[in-house]
N, C-alpha and C. Protein backbone atom coordinates (compact mmCIF):
# COMPACT_ATOMS: atom_id res chain seq x y z
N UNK A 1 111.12 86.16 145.40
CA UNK A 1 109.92 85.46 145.82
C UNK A 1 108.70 86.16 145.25
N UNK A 2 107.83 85.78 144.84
CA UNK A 2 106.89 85.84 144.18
C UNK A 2 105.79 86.46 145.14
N UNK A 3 104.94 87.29 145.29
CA UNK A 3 104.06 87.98 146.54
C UNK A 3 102.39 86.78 145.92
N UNK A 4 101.69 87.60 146.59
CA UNK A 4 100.34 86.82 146.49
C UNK A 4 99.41 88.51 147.14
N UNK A 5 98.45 88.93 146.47
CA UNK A 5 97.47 89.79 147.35
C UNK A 5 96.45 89.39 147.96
N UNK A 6 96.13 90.18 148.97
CA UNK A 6 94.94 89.64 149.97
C UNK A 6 94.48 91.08 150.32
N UNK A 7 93.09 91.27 150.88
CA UNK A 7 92.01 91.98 151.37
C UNK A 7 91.07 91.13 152.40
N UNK A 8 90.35 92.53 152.74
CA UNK A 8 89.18 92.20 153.61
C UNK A 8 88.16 93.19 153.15
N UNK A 9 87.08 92.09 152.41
CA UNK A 9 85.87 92.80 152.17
C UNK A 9 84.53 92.92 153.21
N UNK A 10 84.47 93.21 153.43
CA UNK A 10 82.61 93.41 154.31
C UNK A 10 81.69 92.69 153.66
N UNK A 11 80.74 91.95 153.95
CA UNK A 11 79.78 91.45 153.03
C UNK A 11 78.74 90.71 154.55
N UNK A 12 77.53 90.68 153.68
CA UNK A 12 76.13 90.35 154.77
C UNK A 12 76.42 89.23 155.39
N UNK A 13 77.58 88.69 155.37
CA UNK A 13 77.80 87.27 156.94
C UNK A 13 79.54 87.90 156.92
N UNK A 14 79.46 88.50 156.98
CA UNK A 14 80.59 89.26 157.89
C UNK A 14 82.09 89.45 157.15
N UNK A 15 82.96 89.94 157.51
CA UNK A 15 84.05 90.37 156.74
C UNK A 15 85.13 89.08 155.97
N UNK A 16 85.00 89.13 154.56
CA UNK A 16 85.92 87.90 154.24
C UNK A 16 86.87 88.28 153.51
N UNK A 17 87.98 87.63 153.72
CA UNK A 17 89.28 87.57 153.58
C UNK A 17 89.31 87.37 151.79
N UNK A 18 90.20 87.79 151.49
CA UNK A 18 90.11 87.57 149.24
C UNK A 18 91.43 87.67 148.95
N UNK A 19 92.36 86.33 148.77
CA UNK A 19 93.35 86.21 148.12
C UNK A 19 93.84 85.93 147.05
N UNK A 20 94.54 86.13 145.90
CA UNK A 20 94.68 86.06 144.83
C UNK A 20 96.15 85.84 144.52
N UNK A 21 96.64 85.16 143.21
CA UNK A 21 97.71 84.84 142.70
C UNK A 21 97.65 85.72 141.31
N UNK A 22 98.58 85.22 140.43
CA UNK A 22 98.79 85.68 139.44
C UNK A 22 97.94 84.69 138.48
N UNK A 23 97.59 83.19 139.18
CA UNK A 23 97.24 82.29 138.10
C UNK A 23 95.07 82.91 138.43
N UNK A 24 95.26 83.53 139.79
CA UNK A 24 93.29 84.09 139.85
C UNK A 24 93.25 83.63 141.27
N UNK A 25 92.40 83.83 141.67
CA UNK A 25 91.59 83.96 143.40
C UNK A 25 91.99 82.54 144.13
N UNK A 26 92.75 82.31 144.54
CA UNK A 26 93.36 81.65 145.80
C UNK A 26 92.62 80.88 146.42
N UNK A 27 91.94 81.69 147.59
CA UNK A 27 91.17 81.97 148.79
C UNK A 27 90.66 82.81 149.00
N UNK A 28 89.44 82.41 150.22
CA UNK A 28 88.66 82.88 150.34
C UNK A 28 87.84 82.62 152.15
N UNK A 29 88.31 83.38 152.77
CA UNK A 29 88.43 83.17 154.29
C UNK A 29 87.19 84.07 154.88
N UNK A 30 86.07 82.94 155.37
CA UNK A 30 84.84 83.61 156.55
C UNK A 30 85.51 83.96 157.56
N UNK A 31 84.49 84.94 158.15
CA UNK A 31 84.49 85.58 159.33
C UNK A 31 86.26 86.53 159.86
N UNK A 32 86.71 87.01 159.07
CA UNK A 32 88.21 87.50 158.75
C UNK A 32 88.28 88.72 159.58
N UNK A 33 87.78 88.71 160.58
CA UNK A 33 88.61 89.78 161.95
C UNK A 33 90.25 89.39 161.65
N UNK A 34 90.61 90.59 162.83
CA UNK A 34 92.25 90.59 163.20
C UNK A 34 93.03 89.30 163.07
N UNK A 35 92.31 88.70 164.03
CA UNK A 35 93.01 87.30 164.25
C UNK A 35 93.46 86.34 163.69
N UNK A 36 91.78 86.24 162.74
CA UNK A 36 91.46 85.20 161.88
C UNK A 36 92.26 85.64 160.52
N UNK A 37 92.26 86.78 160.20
CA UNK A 37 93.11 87.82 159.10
C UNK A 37 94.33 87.29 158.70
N UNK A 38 95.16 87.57 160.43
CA UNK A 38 96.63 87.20 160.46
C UNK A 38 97.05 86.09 160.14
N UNK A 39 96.22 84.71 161.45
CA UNK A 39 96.40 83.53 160.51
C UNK A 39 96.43 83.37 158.96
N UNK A 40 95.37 83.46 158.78
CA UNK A 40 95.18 83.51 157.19
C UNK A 40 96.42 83.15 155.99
N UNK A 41 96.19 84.58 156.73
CA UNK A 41 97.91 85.20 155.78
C UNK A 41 98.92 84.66 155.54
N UNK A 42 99.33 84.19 157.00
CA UNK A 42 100.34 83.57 157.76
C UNK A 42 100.49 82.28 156.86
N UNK A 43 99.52 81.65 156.61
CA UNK A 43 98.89 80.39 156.12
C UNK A 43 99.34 80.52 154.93
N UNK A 44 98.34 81.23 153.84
CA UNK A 44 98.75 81.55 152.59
C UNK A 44 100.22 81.53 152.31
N UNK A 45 101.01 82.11 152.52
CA UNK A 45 102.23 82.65 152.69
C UNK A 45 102.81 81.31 152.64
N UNK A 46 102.84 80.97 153.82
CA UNK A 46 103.90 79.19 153.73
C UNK A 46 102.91 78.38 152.62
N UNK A 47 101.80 77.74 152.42
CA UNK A 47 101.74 77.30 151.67
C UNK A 47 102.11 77.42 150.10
N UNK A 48 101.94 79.09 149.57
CA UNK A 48 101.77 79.19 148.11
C UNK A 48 103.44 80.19 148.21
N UNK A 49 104.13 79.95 149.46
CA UNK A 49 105.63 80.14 149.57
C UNK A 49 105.68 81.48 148.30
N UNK A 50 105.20 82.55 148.90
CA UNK A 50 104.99 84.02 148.77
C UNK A 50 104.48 84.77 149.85
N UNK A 51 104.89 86.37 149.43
CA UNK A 51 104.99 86.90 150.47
C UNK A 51 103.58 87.67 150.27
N UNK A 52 102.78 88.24 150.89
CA UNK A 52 101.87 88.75 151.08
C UNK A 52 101.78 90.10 150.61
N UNK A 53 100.93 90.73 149.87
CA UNK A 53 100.90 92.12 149.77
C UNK A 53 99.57 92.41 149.73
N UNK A 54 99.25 93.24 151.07
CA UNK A 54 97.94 94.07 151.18
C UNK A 54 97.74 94.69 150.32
N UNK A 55 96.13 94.51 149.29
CA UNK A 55 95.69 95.51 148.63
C UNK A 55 94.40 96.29 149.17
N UNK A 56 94.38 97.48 149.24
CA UNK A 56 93.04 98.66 149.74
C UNK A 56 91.14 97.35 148.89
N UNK A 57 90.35 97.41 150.13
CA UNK A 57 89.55 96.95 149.49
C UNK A 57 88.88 97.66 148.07
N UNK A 58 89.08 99.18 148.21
CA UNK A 58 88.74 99.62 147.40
C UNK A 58 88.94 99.90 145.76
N UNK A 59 90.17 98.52 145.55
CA UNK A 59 90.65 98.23 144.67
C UNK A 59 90.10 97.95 143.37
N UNK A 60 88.41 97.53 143.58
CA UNK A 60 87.56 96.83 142.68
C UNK A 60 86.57 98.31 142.55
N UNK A 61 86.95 99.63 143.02
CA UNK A 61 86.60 100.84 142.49
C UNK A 61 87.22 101.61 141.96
N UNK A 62 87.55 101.41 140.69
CA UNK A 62 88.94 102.46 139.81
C UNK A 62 89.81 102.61 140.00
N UNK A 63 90.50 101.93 141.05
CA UNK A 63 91.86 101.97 141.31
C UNK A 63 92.75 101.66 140.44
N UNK A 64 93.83 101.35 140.81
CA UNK A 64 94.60 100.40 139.99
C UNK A 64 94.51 99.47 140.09
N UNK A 65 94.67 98.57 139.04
CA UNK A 65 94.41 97.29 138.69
C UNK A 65 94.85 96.27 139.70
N UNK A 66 94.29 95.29 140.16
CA UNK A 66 94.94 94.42 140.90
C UNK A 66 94.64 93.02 140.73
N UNK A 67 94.68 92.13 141.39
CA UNK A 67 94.51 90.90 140.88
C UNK A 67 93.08 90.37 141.45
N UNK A 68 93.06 91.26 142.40
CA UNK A 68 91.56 91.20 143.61
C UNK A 68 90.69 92.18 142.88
N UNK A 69 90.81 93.13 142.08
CA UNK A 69 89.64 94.13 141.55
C UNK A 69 88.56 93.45 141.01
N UNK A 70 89.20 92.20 140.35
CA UNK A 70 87.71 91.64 139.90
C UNK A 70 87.11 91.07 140.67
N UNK A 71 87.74 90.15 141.70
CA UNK A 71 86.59 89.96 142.90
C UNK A 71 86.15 90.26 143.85
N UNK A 72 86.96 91.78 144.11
CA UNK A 72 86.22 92.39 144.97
C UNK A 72 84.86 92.83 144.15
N UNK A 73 84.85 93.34 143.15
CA UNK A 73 83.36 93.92 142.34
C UNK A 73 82.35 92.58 142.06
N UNK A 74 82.73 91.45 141.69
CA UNK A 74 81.79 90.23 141.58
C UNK A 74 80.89 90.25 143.28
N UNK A 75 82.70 89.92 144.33
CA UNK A 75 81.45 89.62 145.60
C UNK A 75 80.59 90.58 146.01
N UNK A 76 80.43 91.90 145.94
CA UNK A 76 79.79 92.86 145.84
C UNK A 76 78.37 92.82 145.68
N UNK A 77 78.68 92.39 143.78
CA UNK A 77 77.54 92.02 143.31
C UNK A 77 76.58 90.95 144.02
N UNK A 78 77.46 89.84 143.94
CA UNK A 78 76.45 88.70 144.25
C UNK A 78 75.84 88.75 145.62
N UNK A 79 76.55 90.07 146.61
CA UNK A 79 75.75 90.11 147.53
C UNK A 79 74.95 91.03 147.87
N UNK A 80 74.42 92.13 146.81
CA UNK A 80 73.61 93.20 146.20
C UNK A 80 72.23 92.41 145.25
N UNK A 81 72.46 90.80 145.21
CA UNK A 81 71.62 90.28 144.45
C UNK A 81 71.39 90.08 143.47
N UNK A 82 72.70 90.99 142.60
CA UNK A 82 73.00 91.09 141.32
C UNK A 82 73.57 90.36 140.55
N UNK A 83 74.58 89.30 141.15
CA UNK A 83 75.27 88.33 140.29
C UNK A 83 74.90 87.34 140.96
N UNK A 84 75.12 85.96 140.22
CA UNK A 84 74.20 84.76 140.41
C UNK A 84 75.42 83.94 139.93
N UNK A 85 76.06 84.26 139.48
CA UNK A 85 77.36 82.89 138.85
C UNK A 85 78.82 84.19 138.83
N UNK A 86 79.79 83.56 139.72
CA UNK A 86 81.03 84.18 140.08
C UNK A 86 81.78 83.96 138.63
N UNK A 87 82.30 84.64 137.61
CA UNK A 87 83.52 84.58 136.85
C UNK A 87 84.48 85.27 136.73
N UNK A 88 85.52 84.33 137.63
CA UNK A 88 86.52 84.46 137.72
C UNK A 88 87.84 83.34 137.54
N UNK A 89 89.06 84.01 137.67
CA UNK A 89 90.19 83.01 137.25
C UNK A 89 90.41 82.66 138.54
N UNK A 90 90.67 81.30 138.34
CA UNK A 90 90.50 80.28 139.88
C UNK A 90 91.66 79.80 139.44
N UNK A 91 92.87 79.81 140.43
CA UNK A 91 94.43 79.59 140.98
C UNK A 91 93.72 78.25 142.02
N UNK A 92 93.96 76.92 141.46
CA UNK A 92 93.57 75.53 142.38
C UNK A 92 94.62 75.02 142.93
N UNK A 93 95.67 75.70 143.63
CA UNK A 93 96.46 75.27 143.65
C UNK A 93 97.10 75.20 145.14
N UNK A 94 95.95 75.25 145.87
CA UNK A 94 95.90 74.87 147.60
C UNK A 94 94.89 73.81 147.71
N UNK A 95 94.52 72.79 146.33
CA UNK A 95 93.60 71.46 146.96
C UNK A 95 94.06 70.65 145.55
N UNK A 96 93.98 69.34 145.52
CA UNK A 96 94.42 67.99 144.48
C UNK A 96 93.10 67.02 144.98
N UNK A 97 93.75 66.17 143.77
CA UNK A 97 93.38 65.04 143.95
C UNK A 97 91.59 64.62 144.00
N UNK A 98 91.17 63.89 144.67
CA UNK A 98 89.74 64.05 145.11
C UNK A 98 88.66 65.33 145.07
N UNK A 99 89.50 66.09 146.39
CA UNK A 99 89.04 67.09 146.46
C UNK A 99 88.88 67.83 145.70
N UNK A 100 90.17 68.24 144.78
CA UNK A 100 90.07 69.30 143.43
C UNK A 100 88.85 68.44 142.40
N UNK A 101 88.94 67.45 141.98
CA UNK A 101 87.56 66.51 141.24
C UNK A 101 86.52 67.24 141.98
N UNK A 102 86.19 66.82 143.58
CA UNK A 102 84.92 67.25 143.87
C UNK A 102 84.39 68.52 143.95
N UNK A 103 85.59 69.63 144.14
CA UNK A 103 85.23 70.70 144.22
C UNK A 103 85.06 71.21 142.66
N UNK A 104 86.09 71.04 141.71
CA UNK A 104 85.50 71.22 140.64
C UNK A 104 83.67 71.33 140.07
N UNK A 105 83.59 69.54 140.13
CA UNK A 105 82.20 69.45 139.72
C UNK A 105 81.22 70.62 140.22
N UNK A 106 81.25 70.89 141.90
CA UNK A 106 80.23 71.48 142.58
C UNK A 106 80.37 72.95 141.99
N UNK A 107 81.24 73.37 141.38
CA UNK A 107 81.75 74.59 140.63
C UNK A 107 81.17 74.95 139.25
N UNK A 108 80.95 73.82 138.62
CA UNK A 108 80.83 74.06 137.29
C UNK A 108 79.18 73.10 136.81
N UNK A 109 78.75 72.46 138.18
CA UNK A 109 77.37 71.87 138.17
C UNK A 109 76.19 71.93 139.11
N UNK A 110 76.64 72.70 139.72
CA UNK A 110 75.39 73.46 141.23
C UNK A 110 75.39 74.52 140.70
N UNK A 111 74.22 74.78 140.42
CA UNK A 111 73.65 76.62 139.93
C UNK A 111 73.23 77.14 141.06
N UNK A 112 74.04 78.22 140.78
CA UNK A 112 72.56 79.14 141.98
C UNK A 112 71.17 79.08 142.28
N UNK A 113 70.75 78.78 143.23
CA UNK A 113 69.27 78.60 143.54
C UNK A 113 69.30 77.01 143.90
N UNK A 114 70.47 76.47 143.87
CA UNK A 114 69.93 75.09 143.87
C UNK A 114 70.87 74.21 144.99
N UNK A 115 70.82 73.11 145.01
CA UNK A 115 71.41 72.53 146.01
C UNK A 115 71.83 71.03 145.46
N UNK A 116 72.73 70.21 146.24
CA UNK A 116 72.89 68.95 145.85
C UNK A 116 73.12 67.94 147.16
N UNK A 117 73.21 66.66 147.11
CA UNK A 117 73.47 66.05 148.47
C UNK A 117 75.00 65.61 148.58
N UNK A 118 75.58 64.93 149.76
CA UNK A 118 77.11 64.72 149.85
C UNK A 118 77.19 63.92 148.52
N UNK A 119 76.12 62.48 148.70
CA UNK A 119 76.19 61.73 147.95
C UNK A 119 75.79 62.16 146.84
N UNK A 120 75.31 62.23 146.18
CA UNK A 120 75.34 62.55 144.40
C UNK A 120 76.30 63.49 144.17
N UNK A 121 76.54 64.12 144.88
CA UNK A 121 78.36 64.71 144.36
C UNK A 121 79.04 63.83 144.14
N UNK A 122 79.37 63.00 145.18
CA UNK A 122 80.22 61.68 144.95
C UNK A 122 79.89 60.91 143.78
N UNK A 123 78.54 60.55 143.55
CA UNK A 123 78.50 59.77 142.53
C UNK A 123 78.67 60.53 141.57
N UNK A 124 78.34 61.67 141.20
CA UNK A 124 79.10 62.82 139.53
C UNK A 124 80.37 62.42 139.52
N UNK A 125 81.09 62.36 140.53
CA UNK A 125 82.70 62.66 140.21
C UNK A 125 83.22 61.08 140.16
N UNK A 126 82.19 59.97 140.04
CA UNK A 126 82.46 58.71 139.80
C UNK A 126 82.92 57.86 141.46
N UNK A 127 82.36 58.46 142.16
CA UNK A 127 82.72 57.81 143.53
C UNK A 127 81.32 57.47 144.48
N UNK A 128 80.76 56.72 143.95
CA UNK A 128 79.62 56.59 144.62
C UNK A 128 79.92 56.17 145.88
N UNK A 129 79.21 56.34 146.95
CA UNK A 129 79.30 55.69 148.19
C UNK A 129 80.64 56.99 149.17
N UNK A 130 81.39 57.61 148.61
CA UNK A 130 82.29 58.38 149.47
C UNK A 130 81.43 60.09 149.50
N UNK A 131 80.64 59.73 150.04
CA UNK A 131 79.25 61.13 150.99
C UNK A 131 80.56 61.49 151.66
N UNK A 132 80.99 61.18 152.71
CA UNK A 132 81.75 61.29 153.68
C UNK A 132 83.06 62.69 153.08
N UNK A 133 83.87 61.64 151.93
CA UNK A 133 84.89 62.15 151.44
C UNK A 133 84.65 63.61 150.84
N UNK A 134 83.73 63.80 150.50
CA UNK A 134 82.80 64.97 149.72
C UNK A 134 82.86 66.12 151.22
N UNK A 135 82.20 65.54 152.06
CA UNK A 135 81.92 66.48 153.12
C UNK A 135 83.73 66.62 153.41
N UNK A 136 84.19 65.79 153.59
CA UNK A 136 86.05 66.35 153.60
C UNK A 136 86.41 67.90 152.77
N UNK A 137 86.34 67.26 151.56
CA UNK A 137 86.09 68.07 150.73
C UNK A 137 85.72 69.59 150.63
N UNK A 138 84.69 69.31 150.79
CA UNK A 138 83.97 70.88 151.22
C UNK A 138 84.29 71.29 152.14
N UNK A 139 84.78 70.60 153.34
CA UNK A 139 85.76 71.36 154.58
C UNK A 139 86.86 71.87 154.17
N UNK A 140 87.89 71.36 153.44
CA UNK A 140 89.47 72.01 152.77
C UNK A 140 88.91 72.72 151.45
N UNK A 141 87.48 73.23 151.49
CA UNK A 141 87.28 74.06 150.33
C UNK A 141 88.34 75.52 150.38
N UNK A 142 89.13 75.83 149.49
CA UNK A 142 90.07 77.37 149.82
C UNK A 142 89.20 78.12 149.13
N UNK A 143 88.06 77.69 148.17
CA UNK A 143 87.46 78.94 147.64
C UNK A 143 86.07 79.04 147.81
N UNK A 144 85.45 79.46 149.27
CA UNK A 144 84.26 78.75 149.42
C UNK A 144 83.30 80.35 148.45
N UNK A 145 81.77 80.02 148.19
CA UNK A 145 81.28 81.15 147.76
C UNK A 145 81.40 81.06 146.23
N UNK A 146 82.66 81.21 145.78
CA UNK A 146 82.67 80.98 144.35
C UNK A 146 82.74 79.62 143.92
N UNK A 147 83.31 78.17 144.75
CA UNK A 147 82.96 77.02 144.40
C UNK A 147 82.29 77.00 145.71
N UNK A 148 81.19 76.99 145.33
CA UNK A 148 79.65 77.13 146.92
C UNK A 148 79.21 76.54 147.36
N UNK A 149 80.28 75.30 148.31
CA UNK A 149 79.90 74.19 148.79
C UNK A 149 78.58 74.56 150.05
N UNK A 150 78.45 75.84 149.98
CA UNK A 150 77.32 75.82 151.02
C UNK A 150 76.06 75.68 150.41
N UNK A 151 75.85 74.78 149.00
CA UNK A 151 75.06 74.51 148.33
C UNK A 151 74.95 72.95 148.45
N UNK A 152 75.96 72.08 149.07
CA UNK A 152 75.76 70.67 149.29
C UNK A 152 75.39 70.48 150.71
N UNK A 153 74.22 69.73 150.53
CA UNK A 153 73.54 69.61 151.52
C UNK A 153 73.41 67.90 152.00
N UNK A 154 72.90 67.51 153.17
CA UNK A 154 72.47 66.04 153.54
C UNK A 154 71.20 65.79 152.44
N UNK A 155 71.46 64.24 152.57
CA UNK A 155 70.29 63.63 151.61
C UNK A 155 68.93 63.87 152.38
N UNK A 156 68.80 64.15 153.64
CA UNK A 156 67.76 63.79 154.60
C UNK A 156 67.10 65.52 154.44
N UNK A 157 67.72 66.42 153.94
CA UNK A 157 67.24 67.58 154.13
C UNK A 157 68.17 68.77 154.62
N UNK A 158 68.93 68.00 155.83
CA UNK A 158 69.90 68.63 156.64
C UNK A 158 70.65 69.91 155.75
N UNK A 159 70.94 70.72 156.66
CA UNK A 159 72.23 71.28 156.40
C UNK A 159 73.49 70.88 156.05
N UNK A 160 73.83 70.03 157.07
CA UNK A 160 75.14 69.41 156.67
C UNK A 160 76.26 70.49 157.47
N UNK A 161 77.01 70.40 157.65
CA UNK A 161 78.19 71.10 158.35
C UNK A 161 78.98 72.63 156.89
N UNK A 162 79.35 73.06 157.42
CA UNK A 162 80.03 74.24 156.88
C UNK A 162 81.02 74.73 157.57
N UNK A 163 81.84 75.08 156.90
CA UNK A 163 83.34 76.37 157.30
C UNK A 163 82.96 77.44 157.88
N UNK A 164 82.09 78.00 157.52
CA UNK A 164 81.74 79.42 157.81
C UNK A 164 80.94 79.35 159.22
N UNK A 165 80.25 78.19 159.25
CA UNK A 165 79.23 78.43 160.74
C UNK A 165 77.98 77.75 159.49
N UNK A 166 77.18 77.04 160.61
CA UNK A 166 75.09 76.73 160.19
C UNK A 166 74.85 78.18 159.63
N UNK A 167 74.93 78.80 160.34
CA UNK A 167 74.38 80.07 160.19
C UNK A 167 74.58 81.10 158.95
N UNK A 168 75.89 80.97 158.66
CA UNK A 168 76.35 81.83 157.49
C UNK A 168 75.56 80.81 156.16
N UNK A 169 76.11 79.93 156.41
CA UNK A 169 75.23 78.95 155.74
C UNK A 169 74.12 79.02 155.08
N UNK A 170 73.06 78.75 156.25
CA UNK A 170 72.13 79.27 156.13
C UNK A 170 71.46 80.77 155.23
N UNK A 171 72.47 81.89 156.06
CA UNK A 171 71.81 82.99 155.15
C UNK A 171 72.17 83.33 153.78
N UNK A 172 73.42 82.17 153.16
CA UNK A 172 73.64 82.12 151.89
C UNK A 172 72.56 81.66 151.49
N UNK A 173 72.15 80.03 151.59
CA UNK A 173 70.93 79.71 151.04
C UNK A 173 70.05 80.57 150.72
N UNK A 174 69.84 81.47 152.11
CA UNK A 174 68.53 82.88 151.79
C UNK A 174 68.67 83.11 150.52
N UNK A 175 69.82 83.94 151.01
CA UNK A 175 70.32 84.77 149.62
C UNK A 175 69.64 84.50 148.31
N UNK A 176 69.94 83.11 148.14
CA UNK A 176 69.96 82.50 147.15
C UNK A 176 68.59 81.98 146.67
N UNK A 177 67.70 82.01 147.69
CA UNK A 177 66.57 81.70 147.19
C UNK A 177 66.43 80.37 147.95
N UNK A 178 67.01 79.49 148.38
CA UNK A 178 66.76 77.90 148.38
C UNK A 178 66.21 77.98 150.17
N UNK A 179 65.97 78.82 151.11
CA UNK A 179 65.55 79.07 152.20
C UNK A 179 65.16 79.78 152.35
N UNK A 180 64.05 79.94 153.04
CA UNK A 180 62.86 81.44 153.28
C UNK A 180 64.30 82.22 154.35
N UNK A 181 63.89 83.69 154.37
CA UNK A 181 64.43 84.19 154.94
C UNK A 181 64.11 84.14 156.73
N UNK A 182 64.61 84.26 156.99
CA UNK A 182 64.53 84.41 158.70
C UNK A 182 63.72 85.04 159.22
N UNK A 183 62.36 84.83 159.94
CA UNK A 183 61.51 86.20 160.46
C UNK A 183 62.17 87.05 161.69
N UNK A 184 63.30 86.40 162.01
CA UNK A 184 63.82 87.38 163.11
C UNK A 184 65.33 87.22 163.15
C-alpha cells in the first residue's frame, strides 16, 4: 500500500493540516487540533486508500526531503507576506468533474489581492447561472489557500460562506490586501 504524508503547521488563523502524495499536496485542513487532525487523517487514508505517514513540521528546514518540504516553506512564506502565488505540485485527485473545472479556474485566474463572485466563476468555467454549484465547490475545496477559494466572494459584496470559519476568511483577505485589517 502506498503511504501519503501529512503535518501540522502553525500559521496566523491557526494550525493547518498539509497532506501530500507522490503526484504533490493533497490537502489542506483549517483549524487542525487533535481531533480535527485525527479525522483528517482517518479521511485521507480511506479515500486516497494509503496509509498515513507523519512527517516533523520541520521538514521544510533542511531536513530530509519530503513531499511536504516544499509546502511547508511556501505556507510560511505566504504567511510572512512574502509569497503571493503558491507553486506547487497539486495531486487533484480528491475532487472531479465540475468542481475540479471550478476549482481549477479559481487557481490559475484569481490573483492575489483580488477577488471574484460565485457567479462569474461559473460563467469562466462556461456555466453561467450555477453561483450556487461554485459555492458547492468551494465547500469540497481539499486544497483551500493554494486554490483560494477564500477569494470568491457574493456579487452583493458579501463574504459568502467558507470552510475555515467568516473569520479565517476574513483575515486571509487582510492578509492579502483586499480588507482593511481589523482595529481590534
Amino acid at each position: 500500500m502506498e503511504s501519503f504524508e501529512w503535518t501540522v503547521v502553525g500559521s496566523d488563523i491557526g494550525p493547518l493540516l498539509l497532506a501530500a502524495t507522490a503526484e504533490g499536496l493533497v490537502s489542506v485542513v483549517f483549524h487542525a487540533d487533535a481531533p480535527v487532525r485525527d479525522r483528517a487523517v482517518g479521511r485521507l487514508a480511506a479515500e486516497l486508500g494509503s496509509a498515513p505517514q507523519e512527517v516533523a513540521a520541520a521538514a521544510g528546514r533542511g531536513a530530509a526531503p519530503t513531499w511536504l518540504a516544499e509546502p511547508i516553506r511556501q505556507f510560511a512564506e505566504y504567511f510572512a507576506g512574502r509569497r503571493q502565488d503558491f507553486d506547487l505540485r497539486l495531486d487533484w485527485s480528491l475532487t472531479s468533474g465540475f468542481n475540479r473545472e471550478a476549482l481549477r479556474e479559481l487557481a490559475s485566474g484569481v490573483p492575489y489581492g483580488s477577488v471574484v463572485g460565485y457567479g462569474e466563476l461559473a460563467a469562466r468555467v462556461g456555466q453561467p447561472g450555477a453561483a450556487q454549484a461554485v459555492g458547492a465547490a468551494m465547500g469540497s475545496n481539499p486544497l483551500p489557500l493554494v486554490v483560494p477559494c477564500h477569494r470568491v466572494v457574493e456579487s452583493d459584496g458579501g463574504l459568502g460562506g467558507f470552510g475555515g470559519g467568516r473569520e479565517t476568511k476574513r483575515k486571509l483577505l487582510a492578509l492579502e490586501g483586499v480588507l482593511p485589517e481589523p482595529l481590534f
